[in-house]
Protein backbone atom coordinates (compact mmCIF):
# COMPACT_ATOMS: atom_id res chain seq x y z
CA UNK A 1 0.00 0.00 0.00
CA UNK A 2 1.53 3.65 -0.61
CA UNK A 3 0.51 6.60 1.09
CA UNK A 4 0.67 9.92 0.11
CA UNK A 5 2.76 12.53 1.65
CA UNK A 6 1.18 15.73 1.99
CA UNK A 7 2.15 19.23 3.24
CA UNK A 8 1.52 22.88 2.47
CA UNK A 9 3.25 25.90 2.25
CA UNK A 10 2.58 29.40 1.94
CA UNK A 11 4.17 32.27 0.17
CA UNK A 12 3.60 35.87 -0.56
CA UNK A 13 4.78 38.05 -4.15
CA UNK A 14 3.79 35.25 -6.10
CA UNK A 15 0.22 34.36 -5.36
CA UNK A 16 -2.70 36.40 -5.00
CA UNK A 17 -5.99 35.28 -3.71
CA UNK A 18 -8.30 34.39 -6.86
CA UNK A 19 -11.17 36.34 -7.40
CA UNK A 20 -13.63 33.72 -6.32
CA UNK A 21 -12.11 33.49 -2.80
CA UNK A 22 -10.41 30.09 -3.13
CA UNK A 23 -7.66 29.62 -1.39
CA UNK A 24 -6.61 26.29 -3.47
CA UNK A 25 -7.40 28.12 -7.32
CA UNK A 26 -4.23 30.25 -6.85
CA UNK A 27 -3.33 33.37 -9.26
CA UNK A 28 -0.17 34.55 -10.41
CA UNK A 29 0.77 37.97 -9.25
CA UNK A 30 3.27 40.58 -10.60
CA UNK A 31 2.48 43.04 -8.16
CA UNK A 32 2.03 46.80 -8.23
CA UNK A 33 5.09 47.77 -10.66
CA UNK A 34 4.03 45.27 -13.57
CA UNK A 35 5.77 46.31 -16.96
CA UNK A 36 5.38 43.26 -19.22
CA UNK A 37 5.86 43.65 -22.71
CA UNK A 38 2.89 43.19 -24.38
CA UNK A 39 1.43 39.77 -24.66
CA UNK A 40 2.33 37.78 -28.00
CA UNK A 41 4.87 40.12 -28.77
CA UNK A 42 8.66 38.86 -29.49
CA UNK A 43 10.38 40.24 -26.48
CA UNK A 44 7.17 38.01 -24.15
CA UNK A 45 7.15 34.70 -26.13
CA UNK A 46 10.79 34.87 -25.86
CA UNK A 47 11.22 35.47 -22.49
CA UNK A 48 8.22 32.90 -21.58
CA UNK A 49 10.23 30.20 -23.59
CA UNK A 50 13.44 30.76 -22.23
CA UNK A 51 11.64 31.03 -18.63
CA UNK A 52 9.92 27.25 -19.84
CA UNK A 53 13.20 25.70 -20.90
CA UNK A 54 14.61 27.34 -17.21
CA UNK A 55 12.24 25.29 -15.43
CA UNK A 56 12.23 22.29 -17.31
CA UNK A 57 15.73 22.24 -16.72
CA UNK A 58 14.82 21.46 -12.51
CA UNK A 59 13.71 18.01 -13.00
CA UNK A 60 16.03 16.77 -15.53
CA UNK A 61 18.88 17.48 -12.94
CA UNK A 62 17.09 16.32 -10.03
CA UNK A 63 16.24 12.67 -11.59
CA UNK A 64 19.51 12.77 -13.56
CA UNK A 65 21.69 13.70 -10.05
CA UNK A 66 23.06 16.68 -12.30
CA UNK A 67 24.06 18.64 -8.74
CA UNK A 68 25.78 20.96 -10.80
CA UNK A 69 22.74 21.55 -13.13
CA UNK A 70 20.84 21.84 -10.69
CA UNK A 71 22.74 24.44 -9.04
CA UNK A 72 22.63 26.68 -12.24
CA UNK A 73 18.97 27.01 -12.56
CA UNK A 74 18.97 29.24 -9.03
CA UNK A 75 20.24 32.44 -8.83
CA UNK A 76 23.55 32.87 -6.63
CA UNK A 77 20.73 34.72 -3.96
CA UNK A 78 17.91 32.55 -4.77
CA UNK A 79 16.04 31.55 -1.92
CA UNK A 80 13.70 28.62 -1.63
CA UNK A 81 10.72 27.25 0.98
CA UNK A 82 10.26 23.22 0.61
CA UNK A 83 7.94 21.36 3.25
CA UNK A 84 10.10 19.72 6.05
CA UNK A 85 12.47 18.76 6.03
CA UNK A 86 14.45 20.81 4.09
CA UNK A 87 12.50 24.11 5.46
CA UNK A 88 13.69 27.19 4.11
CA UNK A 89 17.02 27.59 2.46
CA UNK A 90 19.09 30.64 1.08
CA UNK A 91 21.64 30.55 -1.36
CA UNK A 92 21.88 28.54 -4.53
CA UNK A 93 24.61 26.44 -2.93
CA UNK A 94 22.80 25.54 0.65
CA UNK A 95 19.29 24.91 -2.40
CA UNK A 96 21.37 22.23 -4.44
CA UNK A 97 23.00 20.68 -1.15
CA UNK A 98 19.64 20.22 0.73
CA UNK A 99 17.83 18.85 -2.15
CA UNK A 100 21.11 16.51 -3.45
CA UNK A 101 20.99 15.12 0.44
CA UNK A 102 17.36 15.07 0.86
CA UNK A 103 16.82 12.35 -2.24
CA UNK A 104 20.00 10.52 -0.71
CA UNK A 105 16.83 8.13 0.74
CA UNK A 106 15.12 7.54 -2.78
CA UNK A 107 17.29 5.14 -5.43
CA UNK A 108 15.69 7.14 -7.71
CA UNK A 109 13.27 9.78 -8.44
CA UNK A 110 10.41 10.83 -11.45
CA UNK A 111 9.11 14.53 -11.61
CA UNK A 112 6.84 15.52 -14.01
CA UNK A 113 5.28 18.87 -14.46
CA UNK A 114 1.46 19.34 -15.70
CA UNK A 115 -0.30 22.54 -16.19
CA UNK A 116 2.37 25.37 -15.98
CA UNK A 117 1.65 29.21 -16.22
CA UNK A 118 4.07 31.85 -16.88
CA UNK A 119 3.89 35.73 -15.83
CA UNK A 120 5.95 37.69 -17.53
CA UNK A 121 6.39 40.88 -14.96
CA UNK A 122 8.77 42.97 -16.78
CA UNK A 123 11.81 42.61 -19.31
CA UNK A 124 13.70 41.04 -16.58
CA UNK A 125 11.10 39.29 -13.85
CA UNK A 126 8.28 37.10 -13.98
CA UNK A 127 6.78 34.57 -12.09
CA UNK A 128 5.35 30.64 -12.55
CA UNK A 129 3.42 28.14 -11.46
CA UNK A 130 3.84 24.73 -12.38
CA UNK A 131 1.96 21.83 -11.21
CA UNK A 132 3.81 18.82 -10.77
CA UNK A 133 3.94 15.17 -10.10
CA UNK A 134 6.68 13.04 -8.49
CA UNK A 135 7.54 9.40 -7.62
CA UNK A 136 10.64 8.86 -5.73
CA UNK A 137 11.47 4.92 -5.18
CA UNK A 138 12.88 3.77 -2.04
CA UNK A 139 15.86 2.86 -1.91
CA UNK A 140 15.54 -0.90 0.05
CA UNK A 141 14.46 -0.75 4.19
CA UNK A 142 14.89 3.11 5.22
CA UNK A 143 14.30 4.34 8.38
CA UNK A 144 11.78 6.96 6.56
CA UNK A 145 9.91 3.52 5.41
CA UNK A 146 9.64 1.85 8.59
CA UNK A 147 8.91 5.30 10.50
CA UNK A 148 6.07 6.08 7.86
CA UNK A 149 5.05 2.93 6.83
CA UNK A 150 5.50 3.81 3.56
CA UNK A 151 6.18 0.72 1.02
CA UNK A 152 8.62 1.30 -2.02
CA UNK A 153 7.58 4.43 -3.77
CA UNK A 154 6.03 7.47 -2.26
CA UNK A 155 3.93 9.60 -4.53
CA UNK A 156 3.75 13.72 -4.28
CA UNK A 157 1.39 15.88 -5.80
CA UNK A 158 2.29 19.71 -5.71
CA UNK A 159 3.10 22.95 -7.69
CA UNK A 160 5.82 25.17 -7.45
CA UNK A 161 5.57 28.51 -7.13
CA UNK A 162 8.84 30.97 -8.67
CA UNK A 163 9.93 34.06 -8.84
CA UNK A 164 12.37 34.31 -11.90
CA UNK A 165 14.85 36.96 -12.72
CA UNK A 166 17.24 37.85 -16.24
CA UNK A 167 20.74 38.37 -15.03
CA UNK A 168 23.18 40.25 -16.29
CA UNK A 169 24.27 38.06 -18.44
CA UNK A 170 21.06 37.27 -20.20
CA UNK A 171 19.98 34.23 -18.54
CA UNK A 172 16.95 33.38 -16.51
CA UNK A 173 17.33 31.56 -13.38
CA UNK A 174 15.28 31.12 -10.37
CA UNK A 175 14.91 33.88 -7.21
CA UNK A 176 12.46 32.45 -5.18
CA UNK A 177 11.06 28.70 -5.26
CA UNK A 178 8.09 27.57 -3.14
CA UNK A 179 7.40 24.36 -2.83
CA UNK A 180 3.58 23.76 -1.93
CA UNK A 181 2.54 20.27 -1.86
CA UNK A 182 -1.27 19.03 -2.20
């Protein structure tokens, strides 16, 4: 039998209350200083596409154990709130550590993202959400198993939640990352 893991988070910059009250339907805010480029225009798509590859980026190095991959997709200030264990972290160095030793349970892990909305805020911020799905298999008799009672895989439904910033050099990376799980 496998049981679900579930724990929330909260944030603020990034999410606004929807306009039906709802604290689970979730809307991306820019905030008061929005000056995004017109939608469909070259400058948006481009920056929404490089922002898309930027993210898809996260769980190719996670499930490929690409530390160092990982560790470029943050800013070098990037902060980041996970569910505990791993709490709230600063730093893109302290981010890639904590999640490298976090999975050191699972033999292996599977993220995949679903429904994923992009914010461009200006020429050089925007935010996301991206809903995701992972499966991270157990690697034999872990303490975390017997503790939990959790058999082989354990399943988590989420979305993060990221503030995203163009650099001087060009490139997007990740600011802020909240992790808030279902």
């Amino acid at each position: 039998m496998v049981k679900f893991l579930t724990l929330a988070s909260v944030t603020t910059g990034i999410v606004a209350a929807s306009s039906n009250g709802s604290p689970t339907t979730p809307i991306l805010d820019c905030g008061q200083n929005c000056q995004r480029p017109p939608v469909g225009s070259l400058e948006y798509l481009t920056a929404v596409h490089s922002i898309q590859h930027l993210l898809a980026r996260y769980p190719v190095a996670i499930d490929g154990k690409d530390w160092s991959q990982l560790g470029s997709i943050f800013a070098a200030n990037a902060t980041a709130s996970f569910p505990p264990p791993l709490g709230d972290l600063a730093g893109s160095d302290n981010i890639t550590t904590a999640i490298s030793q976090g999975l050191g349970f699972f033999a292996s892990t599977h993220h995949s993202y679903g429904t994923q909305l992009i914010e461009v805020c200006s020429e050089d911020t925007a935010v996301a959400m991206t809903y995701l799905t992972a499966s991270h298999f157990m690697a034999g008799t872990t303490n975390l198993s017997e503790t939990f009672g959790l058999d082989n895989v354990l399943y988590s439904y989420g979305r993060y939640l990221d503030k995203v910033e163009r650099g001087v050099e060009g490139k997007w990376k990740i600011l802020h990352r909240t992790l808030v799980m279902m």
